[in-house]
C-alpha atoms as a PDB file:
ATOM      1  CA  UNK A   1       0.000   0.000   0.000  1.00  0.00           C
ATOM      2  CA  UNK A   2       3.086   2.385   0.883  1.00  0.00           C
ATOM      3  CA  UNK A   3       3.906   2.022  -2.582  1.00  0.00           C
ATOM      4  CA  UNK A   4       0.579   3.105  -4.190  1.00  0.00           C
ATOM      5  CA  UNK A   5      -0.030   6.076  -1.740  1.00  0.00           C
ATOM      6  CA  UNK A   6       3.431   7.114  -2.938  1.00  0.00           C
ATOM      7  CA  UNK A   7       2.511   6.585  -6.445  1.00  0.00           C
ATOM      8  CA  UNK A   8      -0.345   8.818  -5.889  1.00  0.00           C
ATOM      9  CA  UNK A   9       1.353  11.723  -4.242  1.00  0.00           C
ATOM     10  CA  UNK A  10       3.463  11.954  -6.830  1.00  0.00           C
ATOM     11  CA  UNK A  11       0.862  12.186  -9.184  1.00  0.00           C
ATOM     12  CA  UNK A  12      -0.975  15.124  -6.966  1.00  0.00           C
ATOM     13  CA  UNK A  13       2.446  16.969  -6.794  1.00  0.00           C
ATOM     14  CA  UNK A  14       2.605  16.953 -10.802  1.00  0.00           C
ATOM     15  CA  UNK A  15      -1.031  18.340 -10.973  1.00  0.00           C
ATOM     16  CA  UNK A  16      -0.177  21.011  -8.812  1.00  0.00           C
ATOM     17  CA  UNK A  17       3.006  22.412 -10.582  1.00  0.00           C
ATOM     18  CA  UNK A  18       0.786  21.965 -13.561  1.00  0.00           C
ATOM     19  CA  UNK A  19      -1.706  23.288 -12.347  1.00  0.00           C
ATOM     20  CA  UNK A  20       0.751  26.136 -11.191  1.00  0.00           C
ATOM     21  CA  UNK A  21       2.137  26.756 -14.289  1.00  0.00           C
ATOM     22  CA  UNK A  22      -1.122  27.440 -16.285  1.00  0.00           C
ATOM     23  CA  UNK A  23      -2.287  30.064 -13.685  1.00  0.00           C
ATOM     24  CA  UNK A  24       1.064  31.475 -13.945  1.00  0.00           C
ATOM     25  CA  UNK A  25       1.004  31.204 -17.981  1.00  0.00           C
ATOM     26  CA  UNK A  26      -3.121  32.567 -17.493  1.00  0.00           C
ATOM     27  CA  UNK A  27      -1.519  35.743 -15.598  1.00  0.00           C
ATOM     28  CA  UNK A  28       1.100  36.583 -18.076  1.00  0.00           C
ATOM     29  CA  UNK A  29      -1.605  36.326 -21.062  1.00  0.00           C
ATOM     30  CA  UNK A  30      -3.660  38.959 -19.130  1.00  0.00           C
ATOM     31  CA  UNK A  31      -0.629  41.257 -18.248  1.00  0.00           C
ATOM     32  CA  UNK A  32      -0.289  40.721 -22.025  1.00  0.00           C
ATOM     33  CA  UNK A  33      -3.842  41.975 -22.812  1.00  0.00           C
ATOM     34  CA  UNK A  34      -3.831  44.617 -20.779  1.00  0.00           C
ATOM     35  CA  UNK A  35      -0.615  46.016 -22.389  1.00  0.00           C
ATOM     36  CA  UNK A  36      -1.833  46.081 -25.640  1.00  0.00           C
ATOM     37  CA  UNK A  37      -4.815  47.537 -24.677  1.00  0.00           C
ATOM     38  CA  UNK A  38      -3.144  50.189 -23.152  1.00  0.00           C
ATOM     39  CA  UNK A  39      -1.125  50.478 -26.512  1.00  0.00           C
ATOM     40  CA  UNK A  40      -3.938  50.608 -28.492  1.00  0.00           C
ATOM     41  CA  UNK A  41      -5.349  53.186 -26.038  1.00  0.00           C
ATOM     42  CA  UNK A  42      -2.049  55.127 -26.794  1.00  0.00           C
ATOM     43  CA  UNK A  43      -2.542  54.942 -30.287  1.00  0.00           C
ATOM     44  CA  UNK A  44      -5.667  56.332 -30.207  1.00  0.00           C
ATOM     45  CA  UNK A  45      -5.648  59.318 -28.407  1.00  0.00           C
ATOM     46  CA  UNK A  46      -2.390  60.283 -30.491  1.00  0.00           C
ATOM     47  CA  UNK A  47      -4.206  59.767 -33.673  1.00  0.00           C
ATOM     48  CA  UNK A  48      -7.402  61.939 -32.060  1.00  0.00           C
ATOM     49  CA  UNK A  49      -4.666  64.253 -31.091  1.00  0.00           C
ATOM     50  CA  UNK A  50      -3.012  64.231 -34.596  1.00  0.00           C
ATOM     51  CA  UNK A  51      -6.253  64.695 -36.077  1.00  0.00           C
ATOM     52  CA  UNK A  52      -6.985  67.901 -34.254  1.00  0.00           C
ATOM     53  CA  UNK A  53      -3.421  69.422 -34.814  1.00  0.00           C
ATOM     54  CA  UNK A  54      -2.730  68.798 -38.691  1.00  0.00           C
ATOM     55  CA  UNK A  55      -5.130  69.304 -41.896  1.00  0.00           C
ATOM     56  CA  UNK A  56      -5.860  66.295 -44.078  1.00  0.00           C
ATOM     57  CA  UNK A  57      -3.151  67.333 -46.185  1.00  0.00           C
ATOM     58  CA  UNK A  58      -0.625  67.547 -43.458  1.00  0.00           C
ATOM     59  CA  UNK A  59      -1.925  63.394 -42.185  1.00  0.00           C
ATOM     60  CA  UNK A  60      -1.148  62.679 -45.752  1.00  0.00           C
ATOM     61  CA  UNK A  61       2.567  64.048 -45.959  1.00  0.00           C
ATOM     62  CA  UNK A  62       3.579  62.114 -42.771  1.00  0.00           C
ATOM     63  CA  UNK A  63       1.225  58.700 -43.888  1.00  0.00           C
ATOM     64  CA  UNK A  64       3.394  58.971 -46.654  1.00  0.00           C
ATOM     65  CA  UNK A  65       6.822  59.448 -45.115  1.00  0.00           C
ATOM     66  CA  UNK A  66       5.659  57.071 -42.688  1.00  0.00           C
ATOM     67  CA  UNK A  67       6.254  54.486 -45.135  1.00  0.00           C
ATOM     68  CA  UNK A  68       9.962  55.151 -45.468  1.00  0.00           C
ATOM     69  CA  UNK A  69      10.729  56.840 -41.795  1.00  0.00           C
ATOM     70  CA  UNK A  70       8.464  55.475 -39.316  1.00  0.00           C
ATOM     71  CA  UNK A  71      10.901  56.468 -36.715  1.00  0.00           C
ATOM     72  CA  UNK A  72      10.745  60.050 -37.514  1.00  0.00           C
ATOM     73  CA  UNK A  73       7.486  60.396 -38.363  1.00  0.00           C
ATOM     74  CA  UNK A  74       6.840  58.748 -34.771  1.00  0.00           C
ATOM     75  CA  UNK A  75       9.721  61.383 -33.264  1.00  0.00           C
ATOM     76  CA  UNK A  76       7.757  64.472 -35.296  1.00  0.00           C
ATOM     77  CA  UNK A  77       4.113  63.395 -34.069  1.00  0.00           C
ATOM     78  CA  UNK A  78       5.223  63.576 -30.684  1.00  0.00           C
ATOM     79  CA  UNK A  79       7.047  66.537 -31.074  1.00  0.00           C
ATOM     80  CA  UNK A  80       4.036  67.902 -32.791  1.00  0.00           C
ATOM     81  CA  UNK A  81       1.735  67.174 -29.844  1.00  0.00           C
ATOM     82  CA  UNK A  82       3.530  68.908 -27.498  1.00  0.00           C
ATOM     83  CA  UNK A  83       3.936  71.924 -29.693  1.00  0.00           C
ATOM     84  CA  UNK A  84       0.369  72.160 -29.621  1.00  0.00           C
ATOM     85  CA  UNK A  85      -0.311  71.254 -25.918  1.00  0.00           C
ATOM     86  CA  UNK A  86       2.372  74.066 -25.047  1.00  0.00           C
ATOM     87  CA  UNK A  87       0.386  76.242 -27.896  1.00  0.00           C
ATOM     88  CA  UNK A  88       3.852  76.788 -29.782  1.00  0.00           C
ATOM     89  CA  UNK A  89       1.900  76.332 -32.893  1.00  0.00           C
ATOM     90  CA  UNK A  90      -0.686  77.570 -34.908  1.00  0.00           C
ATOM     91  CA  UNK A  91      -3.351  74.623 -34.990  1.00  0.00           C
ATOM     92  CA  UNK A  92      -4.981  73.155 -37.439  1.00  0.00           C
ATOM     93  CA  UNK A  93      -0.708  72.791 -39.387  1.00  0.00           C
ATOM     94  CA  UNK A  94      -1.075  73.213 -42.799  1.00  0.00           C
ATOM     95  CA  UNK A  95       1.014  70.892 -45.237  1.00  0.00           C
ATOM     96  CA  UNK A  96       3.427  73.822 -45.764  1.00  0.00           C
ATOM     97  CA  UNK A  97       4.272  74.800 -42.295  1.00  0.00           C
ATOM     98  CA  UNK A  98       4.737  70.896 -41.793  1.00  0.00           C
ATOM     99  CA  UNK A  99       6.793  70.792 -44.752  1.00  0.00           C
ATOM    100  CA  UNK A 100       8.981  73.911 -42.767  1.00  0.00           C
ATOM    101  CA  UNK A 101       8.925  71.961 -39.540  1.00  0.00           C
ATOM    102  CA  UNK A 102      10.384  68.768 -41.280  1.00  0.00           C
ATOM    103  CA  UNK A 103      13.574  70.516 -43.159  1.00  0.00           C
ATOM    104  CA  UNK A 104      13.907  71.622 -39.368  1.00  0.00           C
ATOM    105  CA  UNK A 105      13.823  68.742 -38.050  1.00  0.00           C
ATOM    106  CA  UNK A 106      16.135  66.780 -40.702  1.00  0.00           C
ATOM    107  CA  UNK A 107      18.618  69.330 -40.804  1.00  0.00           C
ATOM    108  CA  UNK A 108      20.602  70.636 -43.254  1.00  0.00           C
ATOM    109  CA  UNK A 109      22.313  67.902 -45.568  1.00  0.00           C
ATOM    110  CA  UNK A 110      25.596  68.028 -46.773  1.00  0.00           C
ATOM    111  CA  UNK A 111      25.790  69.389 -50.552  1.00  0.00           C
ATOM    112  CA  UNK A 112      28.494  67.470 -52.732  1.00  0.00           C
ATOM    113  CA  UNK A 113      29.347  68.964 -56.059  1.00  0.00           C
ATOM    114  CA  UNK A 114      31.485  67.406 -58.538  1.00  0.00           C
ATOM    115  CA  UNK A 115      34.061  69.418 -60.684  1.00  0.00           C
ATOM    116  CA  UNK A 116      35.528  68.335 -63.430  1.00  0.00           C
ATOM    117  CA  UNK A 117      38.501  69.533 -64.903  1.00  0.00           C
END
C-alpha cells in the first residue's frame, strides 16, 4: 500500500506544478492583454490628437513618409503634440508649415558637387 499512496502523491504533486504553471502562464496572457490595450489606447488618443493638430493634407505628408521613416514620423508626431499642448503652434498645421517643420527637423544635408577639370 506504501507504494501506491506514494505513487499517488506523486501524481498530486505533478497536478499542482501543472496546475501552477497554467495560472502562472493565465496571468502573463492577461498582463499581455492589458498592455496592448493600453497600446492601443495610446494609439488612439495620439491619432485623435493628430487629427486635431494637422489638416488632411498635413496626415497625408507624414502617412506617406511614414512608409519610409516610421521612426521620424513617430519622433515628429510627438514633437508635434507637445507643440500644440504648449500652444507653440498655430493649430490646425497646414502641409506647408509641416513641410517647414520637417527641413527643421532633418537638418541641413551636406551638398556634394562634382568638378571636373
Amino acid at each position: 500500500m506504501s507504494e501506491l499512496d506514494e505513487i499517488k502523491r506523486r501524481r498530486m504533486q505533478q497536478l499542482q506544478q501543472q496546475l501552477a504553471a497554467q495560472q502562472q502562464q493565465g496571468q502573463n496572457l492577461q498582463q499581455i492583454q492589458q498592455e496592448q490595450q493600453m497600446q492601443q489606447k495610446y494609439e488612439e488618443e495620439k491619432k485623435n490628437a493628430l487629427r486635431q493638430i494637422l489638416t488632411p493634407e498635413a496626415r497625408q505628408r507624414l502617412a506617406n513618409l511614414r512608409l519610409t521613416k516610421p521612426d521620424f514620423v513617430s519622433a515628429i508626431e510627438m514633437q508635434l503634440i507637445q507643440l500644440a499642448q504648449a500652444r507653440r503652434i498655430k493649430i490646425p498645421v497646414s502641409d506647408a508649415t509641416l513641410k517647414q517643420i520637417l527641413i527643421q527637423a532633418t537638418g541641413k544635408k551636406r551638398e556634394i558637387h562634382i568638378t571636373r577639370k
